[in-house]
PDB file of N, CA and C in Angstrom:
ATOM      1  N   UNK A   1       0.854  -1.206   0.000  1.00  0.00           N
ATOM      2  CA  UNK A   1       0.000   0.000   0.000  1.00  0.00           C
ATOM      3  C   UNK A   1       0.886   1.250   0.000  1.00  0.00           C
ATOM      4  N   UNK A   2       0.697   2.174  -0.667  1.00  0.00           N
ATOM      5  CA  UNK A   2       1.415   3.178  -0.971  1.00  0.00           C
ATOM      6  C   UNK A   2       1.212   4.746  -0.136  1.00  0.00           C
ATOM      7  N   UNK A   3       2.045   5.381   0.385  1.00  0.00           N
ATOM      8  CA  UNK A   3       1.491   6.686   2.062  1.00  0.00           C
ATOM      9  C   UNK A   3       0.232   7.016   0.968  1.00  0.00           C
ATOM     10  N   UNK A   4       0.049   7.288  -0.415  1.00  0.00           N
ATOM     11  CA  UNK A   4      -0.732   8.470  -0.782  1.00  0.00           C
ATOM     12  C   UNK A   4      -1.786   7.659  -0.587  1.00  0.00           C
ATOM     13  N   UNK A   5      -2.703   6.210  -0.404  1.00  0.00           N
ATOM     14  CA  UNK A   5      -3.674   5.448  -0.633  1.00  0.00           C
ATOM     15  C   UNK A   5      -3.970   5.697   0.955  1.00  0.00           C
ATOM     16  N   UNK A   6      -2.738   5.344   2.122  1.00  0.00           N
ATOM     17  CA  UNK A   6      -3.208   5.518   3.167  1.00  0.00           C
ATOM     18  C   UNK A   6      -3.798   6.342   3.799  1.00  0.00           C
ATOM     19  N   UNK A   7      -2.712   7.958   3.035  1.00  0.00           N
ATOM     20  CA  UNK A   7      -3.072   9.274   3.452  1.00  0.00           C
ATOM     21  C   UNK A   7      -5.161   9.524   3.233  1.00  0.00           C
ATOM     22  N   UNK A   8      -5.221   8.875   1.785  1.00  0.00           N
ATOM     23  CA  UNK A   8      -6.399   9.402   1.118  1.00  0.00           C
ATOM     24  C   UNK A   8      -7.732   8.566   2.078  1.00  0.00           C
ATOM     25  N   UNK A   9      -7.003   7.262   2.373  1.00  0.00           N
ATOM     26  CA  UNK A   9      -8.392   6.647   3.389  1.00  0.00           C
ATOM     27  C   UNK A   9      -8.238   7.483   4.770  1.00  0.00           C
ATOM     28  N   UNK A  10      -7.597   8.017   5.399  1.00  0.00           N
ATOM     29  CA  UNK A  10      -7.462   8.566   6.566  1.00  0.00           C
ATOM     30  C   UNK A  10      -7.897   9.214   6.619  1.00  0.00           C
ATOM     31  N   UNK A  11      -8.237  10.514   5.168  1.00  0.00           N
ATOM     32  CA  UNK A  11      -9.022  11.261   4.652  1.00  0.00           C
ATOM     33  C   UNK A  11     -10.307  11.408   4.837  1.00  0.00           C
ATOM     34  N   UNK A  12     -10.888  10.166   3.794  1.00  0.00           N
ATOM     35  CA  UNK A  12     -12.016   9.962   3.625  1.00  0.00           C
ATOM     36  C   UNK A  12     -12.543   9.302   5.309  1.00  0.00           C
ATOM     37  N   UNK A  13     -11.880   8.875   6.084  1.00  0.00           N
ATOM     38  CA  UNK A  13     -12.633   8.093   7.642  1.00  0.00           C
ATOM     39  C   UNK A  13     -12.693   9.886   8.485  1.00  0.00           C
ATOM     40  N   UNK A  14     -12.200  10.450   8.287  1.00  0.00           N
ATOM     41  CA  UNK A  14     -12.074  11.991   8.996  1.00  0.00           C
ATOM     42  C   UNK A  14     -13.269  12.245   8.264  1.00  0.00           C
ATOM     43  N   UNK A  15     -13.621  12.536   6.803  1.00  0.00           N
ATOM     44  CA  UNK A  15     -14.510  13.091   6.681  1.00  0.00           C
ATOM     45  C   UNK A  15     -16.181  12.520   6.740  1.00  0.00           C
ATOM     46  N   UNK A  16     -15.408  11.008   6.707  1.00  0.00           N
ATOM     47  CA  UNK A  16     -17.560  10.385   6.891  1.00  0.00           C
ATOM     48  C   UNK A  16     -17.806  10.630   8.624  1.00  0.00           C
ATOM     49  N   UNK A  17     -16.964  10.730   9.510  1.00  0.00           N
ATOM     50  CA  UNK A  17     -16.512  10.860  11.047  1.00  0.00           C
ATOM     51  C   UNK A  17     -17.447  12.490  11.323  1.00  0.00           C
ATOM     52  N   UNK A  18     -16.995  12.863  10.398  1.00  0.00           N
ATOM     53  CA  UNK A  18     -17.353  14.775  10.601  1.00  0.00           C
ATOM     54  C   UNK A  18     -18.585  14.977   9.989  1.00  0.00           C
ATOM     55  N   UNK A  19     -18.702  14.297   9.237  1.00  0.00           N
ATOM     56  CA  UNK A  19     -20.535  14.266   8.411  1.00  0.00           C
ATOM     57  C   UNK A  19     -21.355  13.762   9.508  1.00  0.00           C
ATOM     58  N   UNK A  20     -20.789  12.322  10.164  1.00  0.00           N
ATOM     59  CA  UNK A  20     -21.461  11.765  11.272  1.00  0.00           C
ATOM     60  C   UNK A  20     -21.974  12.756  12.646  1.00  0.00           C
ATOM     61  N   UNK A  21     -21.050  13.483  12.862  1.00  0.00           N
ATOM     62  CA  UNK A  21     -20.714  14.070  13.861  1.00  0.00           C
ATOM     63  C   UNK A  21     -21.849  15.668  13.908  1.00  0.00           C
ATOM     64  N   UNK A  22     -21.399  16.070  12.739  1.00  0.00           N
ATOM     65  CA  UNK A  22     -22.547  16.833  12.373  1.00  0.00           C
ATOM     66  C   UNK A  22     -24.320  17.099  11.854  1.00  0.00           C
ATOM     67  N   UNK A  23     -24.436  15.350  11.354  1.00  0.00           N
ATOM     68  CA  UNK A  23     -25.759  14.856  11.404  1.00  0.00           C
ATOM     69  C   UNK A  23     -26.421  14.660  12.600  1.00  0.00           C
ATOM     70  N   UNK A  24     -25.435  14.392  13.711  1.00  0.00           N
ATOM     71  CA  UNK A  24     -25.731  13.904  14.968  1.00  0.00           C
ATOM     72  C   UNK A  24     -26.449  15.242  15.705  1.00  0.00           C
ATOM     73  N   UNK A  25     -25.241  16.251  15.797  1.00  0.00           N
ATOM     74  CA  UNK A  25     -25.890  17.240  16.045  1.00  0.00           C
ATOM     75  C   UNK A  25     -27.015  18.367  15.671  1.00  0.00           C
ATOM     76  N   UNK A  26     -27.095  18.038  14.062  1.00  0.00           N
ATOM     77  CA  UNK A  26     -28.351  19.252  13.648  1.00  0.00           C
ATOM     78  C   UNK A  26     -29.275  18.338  14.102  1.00  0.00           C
ATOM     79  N   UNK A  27     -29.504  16.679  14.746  1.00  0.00           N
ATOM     80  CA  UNK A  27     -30.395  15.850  14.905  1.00  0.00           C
ATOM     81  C   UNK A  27     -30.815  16.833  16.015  1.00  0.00           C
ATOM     82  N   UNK A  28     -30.078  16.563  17.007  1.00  0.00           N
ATOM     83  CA  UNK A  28     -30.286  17.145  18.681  1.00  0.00           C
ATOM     84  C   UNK A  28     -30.250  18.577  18.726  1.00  0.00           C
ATOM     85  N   UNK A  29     -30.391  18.927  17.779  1.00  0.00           N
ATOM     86  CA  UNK A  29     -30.284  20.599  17.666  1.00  0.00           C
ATOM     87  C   UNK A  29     -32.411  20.637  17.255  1.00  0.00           C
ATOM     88  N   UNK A  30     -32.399  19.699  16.399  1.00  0.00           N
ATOM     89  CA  UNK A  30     -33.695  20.227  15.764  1.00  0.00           C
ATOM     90  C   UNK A  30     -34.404  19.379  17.062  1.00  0.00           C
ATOM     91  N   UNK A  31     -34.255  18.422  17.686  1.00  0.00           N
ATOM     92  CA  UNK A  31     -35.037  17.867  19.120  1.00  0.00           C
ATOM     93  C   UNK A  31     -35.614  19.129  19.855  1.00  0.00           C
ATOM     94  N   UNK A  32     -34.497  19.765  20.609  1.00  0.00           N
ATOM     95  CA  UNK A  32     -34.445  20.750  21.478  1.00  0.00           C
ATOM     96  C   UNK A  32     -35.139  21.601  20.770  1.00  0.00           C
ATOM     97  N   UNK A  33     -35.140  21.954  19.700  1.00  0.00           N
ATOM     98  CA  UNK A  33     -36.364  23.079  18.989  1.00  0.00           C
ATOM     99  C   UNK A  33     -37.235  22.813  19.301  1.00  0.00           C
ATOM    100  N   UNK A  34     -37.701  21.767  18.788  1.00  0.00           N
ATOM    101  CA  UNK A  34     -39.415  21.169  18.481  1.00  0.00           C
ATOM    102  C   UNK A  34     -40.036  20.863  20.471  1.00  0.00           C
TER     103      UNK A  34
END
Protein backbone atom coordinates (compact mmCIF):
# COMPACT_ATOMS: atom_id res chain seq x y z
CA UNK A 1 0.00 0.00 0.00
CA UNK A 2 1.42 3.18 -0.97
CA UNK A 3 1.49 6.69 2.06
CA UNK A 4 -0.73 8.47 -0.78
CA UNK A 5 -3.67 5.45 -0.63
CA UNK A 6 -3.21 5.52 3.17
CA UNK A 7 -3.07 9.27 3.45
CA UNK A 8 -6.40 9.40 1.12
CA UNK A 9 -8.39 6.65 3.39
CA UNK A 10 -7.46 8.57 6.57
CA UNK A 11 -9.02 11.26 4.65
CA UNK A 12 -12.02 9.96 3.63
CA UNK A 13 -12.63 8.09 7.64
CA UNK A 14 -12.07 11.99 9.00
CA UNK A 15 -14.51 13.09 6.68
CA UNK A 16 -17.56 10.38 6.89
CA UNK A 17 -16.51 10.86 11.05
CA UNK A 18 -17.35 14.77 10.60
CA UNK A 19 -20.53 14.27 8.41
CA UNK A 20 -21.46 11.77 11.27
CA UNK A 21 -20.71 14.07 13.86
CA UNK A 22 -22.55 16.83 12.37
CA UNK A 23 -25.76 14.86 11.40
CA UNK A 24 -25.73 13.90 14.97
CA UNK A 25 -25.89 17.24 16.04
CA UNK A 26 -28.35 19.25 13.65
CA UNK A 27 -30.40 15.85 14.91
CA UNK A 28 -30.29 17.15 18.68
CA UNK A 29 -30.28 20.60 17.67
CA UNK A 30 -33.69 20.23 15.76
CA UNK A 31 -35.04 17.87 19.12
CA UNK A 32 -34.45 20.75 21.48
CA UNK A 33 -36.36 23.08 18.99
CA UNK A 34 -39.42 21.17 18.48
Amino acid sequence: MYLGDLMLMVLCMLILVICVLVGVAFLTLLERKV
